[in-house]
N, C-alpha and C. Protein backbone atom coordinates (compact mmCIF):
# COMPACT_ATOMS: atom_id res chain seq x y z
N UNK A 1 1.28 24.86 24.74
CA UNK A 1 1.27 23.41 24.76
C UNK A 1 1.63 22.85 26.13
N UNK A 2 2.70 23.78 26.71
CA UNK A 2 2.85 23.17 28.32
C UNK A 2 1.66 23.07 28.93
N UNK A 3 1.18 24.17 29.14
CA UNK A 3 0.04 24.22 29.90
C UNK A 3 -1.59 23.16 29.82
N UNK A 4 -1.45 22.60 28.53
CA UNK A 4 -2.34 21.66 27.99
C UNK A 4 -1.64 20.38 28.77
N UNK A 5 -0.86 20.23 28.50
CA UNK A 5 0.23 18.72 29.01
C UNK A 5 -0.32 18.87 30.51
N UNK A 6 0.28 20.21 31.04
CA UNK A 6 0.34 20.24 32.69
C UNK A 6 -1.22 19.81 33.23
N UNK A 7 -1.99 20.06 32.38
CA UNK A 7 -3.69 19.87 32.52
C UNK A 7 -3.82 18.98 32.53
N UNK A 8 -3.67 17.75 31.58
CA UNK A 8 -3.73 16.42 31.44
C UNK A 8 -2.83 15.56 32.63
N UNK A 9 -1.94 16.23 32.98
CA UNK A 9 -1.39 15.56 34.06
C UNK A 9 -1.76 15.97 35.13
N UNK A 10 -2.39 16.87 35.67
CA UNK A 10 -3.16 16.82 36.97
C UNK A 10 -4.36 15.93 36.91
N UNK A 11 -4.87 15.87 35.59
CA UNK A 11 -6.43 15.12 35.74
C UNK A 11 -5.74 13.53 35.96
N UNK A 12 -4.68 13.50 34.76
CA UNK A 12 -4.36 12.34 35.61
C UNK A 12 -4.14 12.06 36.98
N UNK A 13 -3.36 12.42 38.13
CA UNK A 13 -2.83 12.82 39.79
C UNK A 13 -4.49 12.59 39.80
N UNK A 14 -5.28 13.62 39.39
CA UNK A 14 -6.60 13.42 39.98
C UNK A 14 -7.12 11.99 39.83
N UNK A 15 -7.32 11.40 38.76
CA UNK A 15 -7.57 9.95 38.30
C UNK A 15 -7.34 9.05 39.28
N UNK A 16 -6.03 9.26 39.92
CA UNK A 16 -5.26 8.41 40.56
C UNK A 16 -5.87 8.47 42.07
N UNK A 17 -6.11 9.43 42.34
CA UNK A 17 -6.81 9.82 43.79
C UNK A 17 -8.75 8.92 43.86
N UNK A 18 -8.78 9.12 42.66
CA UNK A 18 -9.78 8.25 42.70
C UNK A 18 -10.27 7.00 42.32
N UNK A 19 -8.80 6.48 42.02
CA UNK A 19 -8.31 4.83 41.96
C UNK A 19 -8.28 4.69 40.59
N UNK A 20 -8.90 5.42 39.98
CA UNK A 20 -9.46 5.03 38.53
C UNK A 20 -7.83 4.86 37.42
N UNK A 21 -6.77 4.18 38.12
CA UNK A 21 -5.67 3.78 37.29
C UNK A 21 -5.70 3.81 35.76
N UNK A 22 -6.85 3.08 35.03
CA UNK A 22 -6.71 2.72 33.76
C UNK A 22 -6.34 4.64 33.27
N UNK A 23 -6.81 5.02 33.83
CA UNK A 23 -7.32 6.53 33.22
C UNK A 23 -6.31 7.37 33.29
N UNK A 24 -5.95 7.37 34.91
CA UNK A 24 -4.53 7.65 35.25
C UNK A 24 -3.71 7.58 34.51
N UNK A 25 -3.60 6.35 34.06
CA UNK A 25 -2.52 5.92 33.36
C UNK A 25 -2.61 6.44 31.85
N UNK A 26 -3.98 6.19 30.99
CA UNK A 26 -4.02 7.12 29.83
C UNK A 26 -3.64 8.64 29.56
N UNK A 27 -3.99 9.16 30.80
CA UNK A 27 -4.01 10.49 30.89
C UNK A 27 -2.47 11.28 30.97
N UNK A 28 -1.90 10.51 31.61
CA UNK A 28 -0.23 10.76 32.00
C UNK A 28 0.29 10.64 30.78
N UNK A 29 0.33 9.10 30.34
CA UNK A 29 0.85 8.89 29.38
C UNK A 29 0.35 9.73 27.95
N UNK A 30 -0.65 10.22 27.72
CA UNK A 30 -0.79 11.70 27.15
C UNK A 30 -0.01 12.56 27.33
N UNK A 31 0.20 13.28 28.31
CA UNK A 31 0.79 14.66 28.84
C UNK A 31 2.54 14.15 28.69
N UNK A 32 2.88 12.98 28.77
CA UNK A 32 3.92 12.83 28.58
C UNK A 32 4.03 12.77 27.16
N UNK A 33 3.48 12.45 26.80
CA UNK A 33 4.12 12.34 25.02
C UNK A 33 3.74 13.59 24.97
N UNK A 34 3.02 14.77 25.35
CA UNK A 34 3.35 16.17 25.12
C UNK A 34 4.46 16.97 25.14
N UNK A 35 5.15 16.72 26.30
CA UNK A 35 6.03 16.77 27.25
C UNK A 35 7.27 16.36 26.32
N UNK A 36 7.17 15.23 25.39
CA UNK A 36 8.66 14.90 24.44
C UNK A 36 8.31 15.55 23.61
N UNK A 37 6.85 15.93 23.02
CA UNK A 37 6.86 16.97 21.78
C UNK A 37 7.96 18.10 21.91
N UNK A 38 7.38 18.52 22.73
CA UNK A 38 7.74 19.92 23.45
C UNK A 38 9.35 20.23 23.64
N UNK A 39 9.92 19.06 23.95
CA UNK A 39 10.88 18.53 24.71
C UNK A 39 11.33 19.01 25.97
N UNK A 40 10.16 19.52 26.93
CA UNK A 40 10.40 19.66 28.27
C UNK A 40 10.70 19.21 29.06
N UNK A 41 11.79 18.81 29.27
CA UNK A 41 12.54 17.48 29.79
C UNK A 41 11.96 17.19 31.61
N UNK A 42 12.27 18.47 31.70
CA UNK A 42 11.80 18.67 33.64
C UNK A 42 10.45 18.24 33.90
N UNK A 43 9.63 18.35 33.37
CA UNK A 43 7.98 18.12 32.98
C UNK A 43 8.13 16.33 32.78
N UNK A 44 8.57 16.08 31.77
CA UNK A 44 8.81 14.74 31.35
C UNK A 44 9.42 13.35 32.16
N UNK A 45 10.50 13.99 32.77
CA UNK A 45 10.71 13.24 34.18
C UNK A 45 9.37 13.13 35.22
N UNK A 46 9.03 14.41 35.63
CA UNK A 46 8.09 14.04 36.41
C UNK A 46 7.06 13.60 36.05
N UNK A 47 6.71 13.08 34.79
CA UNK A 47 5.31 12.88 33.97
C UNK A 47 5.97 11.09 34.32
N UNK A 48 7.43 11.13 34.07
CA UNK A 48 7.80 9.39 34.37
C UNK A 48 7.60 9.00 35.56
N UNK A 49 7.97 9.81 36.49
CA UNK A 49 7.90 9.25 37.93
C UNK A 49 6.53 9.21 38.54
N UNK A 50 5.82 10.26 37.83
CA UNK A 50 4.08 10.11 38.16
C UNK A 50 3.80 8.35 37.64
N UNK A 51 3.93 8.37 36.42
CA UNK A 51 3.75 7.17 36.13
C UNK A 51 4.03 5.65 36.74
N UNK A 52 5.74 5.89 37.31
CA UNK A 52 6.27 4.69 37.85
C UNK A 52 5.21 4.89 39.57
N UNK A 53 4.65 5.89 40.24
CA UNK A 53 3.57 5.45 41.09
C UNK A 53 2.74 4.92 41.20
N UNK A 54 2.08 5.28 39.83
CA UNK A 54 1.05 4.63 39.66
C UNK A 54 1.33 2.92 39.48
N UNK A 55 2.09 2.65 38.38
CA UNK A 55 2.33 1.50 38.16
C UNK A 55 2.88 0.73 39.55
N UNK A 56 3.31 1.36 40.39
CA UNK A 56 3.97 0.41 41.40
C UNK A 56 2.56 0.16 42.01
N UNK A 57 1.82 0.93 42.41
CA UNK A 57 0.31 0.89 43.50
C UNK A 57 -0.43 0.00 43.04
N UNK A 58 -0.41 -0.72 41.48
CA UNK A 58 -0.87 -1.88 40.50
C UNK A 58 -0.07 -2.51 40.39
N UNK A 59 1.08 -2.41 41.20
CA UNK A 59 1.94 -4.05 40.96
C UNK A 59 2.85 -4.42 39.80
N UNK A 60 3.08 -3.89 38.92
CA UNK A 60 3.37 -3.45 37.70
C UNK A 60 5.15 -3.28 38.35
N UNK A 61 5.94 -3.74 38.89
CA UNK A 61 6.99 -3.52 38.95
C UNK A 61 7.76 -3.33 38.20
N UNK A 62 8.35 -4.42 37.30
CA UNK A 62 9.15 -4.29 36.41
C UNK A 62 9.14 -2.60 35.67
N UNK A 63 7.91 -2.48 34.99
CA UNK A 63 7.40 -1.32 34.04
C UNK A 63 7.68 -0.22 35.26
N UNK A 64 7.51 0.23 36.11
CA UNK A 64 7.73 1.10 37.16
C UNK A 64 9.01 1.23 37.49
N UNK A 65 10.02 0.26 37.49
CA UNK A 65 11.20 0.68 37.71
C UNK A 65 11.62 0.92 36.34
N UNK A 66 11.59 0.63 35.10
CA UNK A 66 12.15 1.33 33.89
C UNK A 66 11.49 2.58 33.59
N UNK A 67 10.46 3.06 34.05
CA UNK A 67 10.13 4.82 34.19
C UNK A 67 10.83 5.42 35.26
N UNK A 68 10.87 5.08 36.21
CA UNK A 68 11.64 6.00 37.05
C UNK A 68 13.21 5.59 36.87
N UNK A 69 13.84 4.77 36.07
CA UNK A 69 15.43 4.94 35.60
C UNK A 69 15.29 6.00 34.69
N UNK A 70 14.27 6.29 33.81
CA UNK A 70 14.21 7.09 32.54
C UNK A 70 13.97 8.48 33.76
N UNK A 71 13.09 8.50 34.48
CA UNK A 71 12.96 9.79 34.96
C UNK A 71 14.10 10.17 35.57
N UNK A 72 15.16 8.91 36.44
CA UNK A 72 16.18 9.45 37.53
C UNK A 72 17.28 10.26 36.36
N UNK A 73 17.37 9.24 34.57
CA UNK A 73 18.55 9.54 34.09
C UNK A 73 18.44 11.06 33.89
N UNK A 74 17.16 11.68 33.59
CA UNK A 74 16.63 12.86 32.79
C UNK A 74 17.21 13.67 33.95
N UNK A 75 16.53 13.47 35.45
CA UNK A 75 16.97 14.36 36.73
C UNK A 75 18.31 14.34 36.79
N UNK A 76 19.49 13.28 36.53
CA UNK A 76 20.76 13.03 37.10
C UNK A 76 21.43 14.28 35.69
N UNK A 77 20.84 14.41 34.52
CA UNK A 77 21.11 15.18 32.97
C UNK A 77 20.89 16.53 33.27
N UNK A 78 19.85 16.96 34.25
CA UNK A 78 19.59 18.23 34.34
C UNK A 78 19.94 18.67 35.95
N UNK A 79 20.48 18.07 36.68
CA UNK A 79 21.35 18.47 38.00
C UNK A 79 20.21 18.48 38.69
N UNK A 80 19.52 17.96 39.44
CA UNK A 80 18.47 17.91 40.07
C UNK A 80 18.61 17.01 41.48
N UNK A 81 19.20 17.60 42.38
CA UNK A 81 19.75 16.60 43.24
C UNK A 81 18.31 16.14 44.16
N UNK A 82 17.41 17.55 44.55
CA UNK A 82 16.14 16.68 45.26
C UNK A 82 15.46 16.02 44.14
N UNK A 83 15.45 16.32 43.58
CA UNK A 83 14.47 15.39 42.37
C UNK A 83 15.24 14.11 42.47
N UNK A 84 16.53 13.83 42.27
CA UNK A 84 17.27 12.88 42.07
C UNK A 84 16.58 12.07 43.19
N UNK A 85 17.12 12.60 44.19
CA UNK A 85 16.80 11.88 45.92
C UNK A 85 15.36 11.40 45.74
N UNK A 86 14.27 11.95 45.46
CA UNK A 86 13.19 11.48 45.19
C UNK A 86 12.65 10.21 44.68
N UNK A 87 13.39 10.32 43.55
CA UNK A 87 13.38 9.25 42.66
C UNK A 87 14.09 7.98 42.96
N UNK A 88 15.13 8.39 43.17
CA UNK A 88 15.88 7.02 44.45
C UNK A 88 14.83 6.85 45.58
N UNK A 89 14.25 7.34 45.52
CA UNK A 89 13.41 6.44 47.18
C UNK A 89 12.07 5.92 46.49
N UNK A 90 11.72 6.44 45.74
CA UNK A 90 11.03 5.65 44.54
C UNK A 90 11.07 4.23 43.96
N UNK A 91 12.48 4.39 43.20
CA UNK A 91 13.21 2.83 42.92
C UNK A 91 13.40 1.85 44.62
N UNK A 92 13.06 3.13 45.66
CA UNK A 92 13.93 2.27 46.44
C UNK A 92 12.23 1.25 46.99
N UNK A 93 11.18 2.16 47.06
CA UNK A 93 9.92 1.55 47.09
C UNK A 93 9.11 0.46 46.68
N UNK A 94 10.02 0.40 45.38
CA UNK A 94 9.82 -0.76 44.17
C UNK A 94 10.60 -1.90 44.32
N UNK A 95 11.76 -1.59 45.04
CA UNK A 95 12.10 -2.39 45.55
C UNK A 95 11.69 -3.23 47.21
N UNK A 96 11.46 -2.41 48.01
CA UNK A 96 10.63 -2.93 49.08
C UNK A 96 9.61 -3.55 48.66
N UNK A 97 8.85 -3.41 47.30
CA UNK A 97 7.63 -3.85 47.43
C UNK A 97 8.03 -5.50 46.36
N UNK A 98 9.23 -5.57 46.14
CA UNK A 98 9.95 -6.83 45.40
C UNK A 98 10.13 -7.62 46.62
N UNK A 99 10.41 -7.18 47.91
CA UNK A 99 11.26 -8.02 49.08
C UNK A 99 12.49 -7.59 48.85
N UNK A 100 13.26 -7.15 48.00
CA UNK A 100 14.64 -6.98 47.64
C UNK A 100 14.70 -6.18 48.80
N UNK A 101 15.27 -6.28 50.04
CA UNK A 101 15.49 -4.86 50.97
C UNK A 101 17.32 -4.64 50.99
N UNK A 102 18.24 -5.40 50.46
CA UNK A 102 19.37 -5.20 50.68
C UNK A 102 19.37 -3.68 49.34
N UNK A 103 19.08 -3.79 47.71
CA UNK A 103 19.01 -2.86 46.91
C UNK A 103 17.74 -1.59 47.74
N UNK A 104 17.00 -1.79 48.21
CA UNK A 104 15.99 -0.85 48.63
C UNK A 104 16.55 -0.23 49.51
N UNK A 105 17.84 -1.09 50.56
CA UNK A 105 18.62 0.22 51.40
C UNK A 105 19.52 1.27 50.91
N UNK A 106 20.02 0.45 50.09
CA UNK A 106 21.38 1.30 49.07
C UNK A 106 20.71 2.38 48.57
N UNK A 107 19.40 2.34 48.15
CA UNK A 107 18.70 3.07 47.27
C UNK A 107 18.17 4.66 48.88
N UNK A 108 18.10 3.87 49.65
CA UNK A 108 16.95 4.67 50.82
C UNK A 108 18.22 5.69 51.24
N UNK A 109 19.93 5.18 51.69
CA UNK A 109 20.49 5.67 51.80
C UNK A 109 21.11 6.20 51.28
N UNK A 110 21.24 6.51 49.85
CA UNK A 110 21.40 7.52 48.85
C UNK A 110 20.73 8.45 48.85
N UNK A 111 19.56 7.94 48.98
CA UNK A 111 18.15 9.43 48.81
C UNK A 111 18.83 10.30 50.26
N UNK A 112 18.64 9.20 51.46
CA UNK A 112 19.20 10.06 52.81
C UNK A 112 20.59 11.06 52.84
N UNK A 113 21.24 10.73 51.89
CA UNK A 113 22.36 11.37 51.69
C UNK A 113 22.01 12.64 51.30
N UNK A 114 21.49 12.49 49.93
CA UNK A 114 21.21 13.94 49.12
C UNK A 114 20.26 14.82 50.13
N UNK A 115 19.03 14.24 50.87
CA UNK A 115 18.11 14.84 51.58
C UNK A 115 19.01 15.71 52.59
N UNK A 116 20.63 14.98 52.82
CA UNK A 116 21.08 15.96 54.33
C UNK A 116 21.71 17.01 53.09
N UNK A 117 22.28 16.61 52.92
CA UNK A 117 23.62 17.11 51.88
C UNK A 117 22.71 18.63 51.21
N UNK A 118 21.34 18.40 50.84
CA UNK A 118 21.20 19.51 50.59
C UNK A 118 19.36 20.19 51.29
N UNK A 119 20.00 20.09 52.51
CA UNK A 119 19.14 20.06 53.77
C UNK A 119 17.58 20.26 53.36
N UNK A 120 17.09 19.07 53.07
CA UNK A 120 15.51 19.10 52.63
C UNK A 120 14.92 18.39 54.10
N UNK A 121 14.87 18.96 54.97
CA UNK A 121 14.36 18.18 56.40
C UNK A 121 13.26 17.18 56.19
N UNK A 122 12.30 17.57 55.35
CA UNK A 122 11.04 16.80 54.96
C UNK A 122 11.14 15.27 54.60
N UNK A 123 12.28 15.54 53.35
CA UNK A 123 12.82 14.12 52.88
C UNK A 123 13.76 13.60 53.81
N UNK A 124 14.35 13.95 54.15
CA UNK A 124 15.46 13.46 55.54
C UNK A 124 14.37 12.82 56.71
N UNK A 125 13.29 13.52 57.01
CA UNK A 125 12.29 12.43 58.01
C UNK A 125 11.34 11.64 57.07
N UNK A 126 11.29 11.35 55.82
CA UNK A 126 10.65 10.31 55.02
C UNK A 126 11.93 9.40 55.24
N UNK A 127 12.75 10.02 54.79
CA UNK A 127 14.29 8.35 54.16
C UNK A 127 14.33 8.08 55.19
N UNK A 128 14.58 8.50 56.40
CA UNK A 128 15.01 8.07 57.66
C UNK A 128 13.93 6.90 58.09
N UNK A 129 12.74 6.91 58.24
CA UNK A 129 11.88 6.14 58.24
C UNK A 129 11.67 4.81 57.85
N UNK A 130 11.48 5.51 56.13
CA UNK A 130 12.18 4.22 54.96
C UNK A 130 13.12 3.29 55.52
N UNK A 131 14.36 4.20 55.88
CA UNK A 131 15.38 3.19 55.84
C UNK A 131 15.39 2.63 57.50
N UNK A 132 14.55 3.00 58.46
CA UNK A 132 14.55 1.76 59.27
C UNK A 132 13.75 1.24 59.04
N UNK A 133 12.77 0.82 58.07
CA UNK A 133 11.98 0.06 57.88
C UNK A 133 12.79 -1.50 56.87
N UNK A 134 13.60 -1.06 56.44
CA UNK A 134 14.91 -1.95 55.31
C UNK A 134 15.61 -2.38 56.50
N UNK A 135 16.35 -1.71 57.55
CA UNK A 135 17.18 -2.04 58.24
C UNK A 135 16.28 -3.10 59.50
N UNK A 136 15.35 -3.02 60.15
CA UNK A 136 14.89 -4.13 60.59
C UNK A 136 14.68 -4.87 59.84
N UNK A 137 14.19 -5.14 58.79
CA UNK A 137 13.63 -6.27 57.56
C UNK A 137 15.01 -7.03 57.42
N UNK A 138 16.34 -6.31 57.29
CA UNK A 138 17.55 -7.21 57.78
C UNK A 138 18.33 -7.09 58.74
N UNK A 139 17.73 -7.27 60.14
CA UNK A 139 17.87 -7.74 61.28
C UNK A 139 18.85 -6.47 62.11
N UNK A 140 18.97 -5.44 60.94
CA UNK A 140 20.25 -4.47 62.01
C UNK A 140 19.23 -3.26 62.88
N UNK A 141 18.83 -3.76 63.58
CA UNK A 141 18.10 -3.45 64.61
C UNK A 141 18.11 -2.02 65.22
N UNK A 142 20.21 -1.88 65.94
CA UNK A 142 19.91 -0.76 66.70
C UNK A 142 20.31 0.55 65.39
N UNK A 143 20.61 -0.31 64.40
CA UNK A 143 20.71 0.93 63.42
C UNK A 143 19.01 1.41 62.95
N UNK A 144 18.09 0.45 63.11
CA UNK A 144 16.83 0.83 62.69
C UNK A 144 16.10 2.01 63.41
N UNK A 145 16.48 1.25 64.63
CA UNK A 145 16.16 2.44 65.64
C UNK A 145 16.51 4.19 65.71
N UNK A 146 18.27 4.09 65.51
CA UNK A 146 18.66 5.18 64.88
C UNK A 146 18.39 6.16 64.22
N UNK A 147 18.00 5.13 63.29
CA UNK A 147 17.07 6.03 61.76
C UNK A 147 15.94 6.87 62.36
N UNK A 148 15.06 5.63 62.86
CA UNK A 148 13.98 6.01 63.18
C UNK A 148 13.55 7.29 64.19
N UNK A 149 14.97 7.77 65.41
CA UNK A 149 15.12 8.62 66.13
C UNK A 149 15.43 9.79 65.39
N UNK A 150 16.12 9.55 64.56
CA UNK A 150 16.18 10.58 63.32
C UNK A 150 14.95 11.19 62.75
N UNK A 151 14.43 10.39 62.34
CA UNK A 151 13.30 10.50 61.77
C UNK A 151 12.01 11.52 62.42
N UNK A 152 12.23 11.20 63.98
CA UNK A 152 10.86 11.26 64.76
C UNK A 152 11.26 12.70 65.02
N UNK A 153 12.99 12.98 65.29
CA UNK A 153 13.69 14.48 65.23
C UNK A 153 13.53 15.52 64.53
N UNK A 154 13.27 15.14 63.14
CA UNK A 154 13.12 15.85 62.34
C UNK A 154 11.57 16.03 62.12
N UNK A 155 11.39 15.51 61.87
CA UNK A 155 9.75 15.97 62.04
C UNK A 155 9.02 16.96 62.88
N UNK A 156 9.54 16.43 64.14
CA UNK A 156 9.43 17.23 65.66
C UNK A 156 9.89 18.85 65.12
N UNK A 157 10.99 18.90 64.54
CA UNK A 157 11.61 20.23 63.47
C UNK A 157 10.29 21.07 62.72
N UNK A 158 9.65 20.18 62.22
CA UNK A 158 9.26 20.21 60.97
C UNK A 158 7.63 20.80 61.69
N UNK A 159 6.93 20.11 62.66
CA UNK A 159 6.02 20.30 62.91
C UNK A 159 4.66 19.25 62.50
N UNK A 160 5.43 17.78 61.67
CA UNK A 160 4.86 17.26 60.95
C UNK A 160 4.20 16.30 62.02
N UNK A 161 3.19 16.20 62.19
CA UNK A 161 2.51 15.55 62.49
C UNK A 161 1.99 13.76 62.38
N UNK A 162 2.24 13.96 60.88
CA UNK A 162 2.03 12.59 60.11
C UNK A 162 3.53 11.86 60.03
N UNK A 163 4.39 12.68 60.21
CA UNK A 163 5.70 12.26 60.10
C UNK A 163 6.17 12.18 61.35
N UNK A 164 5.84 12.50 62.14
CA UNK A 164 5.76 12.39 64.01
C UNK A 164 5.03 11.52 64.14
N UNK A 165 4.30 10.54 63.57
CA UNK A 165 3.69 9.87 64.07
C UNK A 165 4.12 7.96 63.27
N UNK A 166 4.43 8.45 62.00
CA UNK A 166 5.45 7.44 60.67
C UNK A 166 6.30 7.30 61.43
N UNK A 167 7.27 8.13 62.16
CA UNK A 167 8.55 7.82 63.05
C UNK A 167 8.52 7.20 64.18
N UNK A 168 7.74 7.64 64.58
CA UNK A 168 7.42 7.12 66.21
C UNK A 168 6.78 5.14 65.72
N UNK A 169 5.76 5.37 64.82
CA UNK A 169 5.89 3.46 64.08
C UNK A 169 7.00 2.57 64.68
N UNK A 170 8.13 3.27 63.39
CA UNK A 170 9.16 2.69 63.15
C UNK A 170 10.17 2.58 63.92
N UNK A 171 10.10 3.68 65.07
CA UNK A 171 10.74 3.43 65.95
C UNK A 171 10.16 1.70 67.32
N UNK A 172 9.20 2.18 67.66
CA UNK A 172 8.23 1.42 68.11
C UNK A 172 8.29 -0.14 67.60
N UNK A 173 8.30 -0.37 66.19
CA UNK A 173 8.79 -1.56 65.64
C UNK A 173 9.84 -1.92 65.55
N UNK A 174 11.34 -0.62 65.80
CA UNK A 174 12.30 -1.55 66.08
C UNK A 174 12.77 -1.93 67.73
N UNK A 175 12.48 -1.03 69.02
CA UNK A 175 12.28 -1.53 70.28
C UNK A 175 11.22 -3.19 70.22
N UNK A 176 10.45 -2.99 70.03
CA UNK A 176 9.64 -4.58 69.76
C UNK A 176 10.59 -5.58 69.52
N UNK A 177 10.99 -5.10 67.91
CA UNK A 177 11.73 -6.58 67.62
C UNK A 177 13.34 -6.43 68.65
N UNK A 178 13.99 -5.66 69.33
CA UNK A 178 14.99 -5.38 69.97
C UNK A 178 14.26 -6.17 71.19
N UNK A 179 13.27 -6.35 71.61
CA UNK A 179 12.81 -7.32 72.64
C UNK A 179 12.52 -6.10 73.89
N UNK A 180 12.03 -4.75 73.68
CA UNK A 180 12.30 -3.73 74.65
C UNK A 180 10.82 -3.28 74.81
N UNK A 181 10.10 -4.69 75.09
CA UNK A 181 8.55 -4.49 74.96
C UNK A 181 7.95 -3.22 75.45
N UNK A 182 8.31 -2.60 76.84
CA UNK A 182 7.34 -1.97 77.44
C UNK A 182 7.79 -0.49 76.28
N UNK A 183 9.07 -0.10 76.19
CA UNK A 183 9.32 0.68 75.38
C UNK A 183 8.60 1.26 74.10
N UNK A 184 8.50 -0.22 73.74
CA UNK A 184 7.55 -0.32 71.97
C UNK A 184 5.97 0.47 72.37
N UNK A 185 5.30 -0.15 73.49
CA UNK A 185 4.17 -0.05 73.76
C UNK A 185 3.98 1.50 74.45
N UNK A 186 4.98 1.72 75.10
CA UNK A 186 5.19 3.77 75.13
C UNK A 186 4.97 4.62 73.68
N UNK A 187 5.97 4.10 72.92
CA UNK A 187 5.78 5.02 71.72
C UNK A 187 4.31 4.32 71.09
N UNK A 188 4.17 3.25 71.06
CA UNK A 188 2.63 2.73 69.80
C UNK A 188 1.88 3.29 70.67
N UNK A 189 1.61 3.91 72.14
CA UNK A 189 0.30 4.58 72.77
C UNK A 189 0.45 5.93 72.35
C-alpha cells in the first residue's frame, strides 16, 4: 500500500511541474489519505507539506499554513529536526507571501538555527538568503547583508551554483538599498 500512495504522490510532484494544480492537488490528497490508512506518519507529513506548496503557488494561504502546522506537528512528534527546519521555512514562505515579514523572520531564523545546529550547509545557504530577504523588507540592512555573505559562503562550499548566484541577489539588493551603488552593480554583473 506504501508503494501505491508513494506513486500517487509523485504523479502528483509531477502534476505540479506541469502546473496542472487541480490534479496535483487530487492526486496528493489521495496518497495522503493512504498514508493515514496506513498510518505512515513520515510519508503523511510530507504528503502535507507537498500539499501546503502547492496551495501556497495558488494563493491559497490560509489552507497552506494549516497543512504545514499539521505536517511541522507530525515532524516536531517524530524528532525530525531537518524536516522540522524545512517546514519552518515553509510557514516562513507563507508568510512572506502574506507581507507578514516580522513572523516570516522568526520563522527563517529558526529554520537557520536547526540548518547550523545540525550542519545541513544546503539549507543554511537557502535560510540565509531567505532571511536577508525579511531583513531588508524591515529596513535592518547591514544584518541583510550578513545573511546574505553567509549565504553566498556557503554555497561557494557547496559548489552550488544556483545558490551562488540566489546569494550574490540578495546580497546585491542589500548594498543597493545600503546606498553602496557601485558595489550592488559588481555583484548583479
Amino acid at each position: 500500500e506504501n508503494r501505491a500512495a508513494n506513486a500517487t504522490a509523485n504523479l502528483a510532484i509531477l502534476a505540479r511541474t506541469r502546473a496542472e494544480y487541480g490534479l496535483a492537488e487530487e492526486r496528493m490528497r489521495t496518497a495522503l489519505d493512504h498514508y493515514r490508512e496506513i498510518d505512515h506518519r513520515f510519508n503523511e507529513a510530507r504528503a502535507l507539506s507537498n500539499l501546503g506548496l502547492f496551495l501556497t503557488e495558488q494563493g491559497r494561504l490560509d489552507e497552506a499554513t494549516e497543512l504545514h502546522r499539521l505536517s511541522l506537528e507530525i515532524r516536531r512528534t517524530l524528532e525530525l529536526p531537518l524536516l522540522i527546519s524545512r517546514t519552518l521555512s515553509a510557514l516562513a514562505d507563507v508568510e512572506m507571501e502574506r507581507g507578514n515579514w516580522q513572523q516570516a523572520l522568526v520563522q527563517y531564523e529558526d529554520t537557520l538555527a536547526l540548518a547550523r545546529e545540525y550542519d545541513n550547509p544546503t539549507l543554511v545557504a537557502t535560510a540565509a538568503g531567505d532571511l536577508s530577504t525579511v531583513l531588508r523588507r524591515l529596513g535592518r540592512l547591514d544584518e541583510a547583508r550578513r545573511a546574505a555573505v553567509e549565504s553566498y559562503r556557503v554555497a561557494v562550499e557547496l559548489g552550488s551554483r544556483s545558490s551562488q548566484a540566489y546569494a550574490l541577489l540578495q546580497q546585491g539588493r542589500a548594498e543597493h538599498d545600503l546606498g553602496h551603488w557601485q558595489r550592488a552593480i559588481e555583484l548583479f554583473d
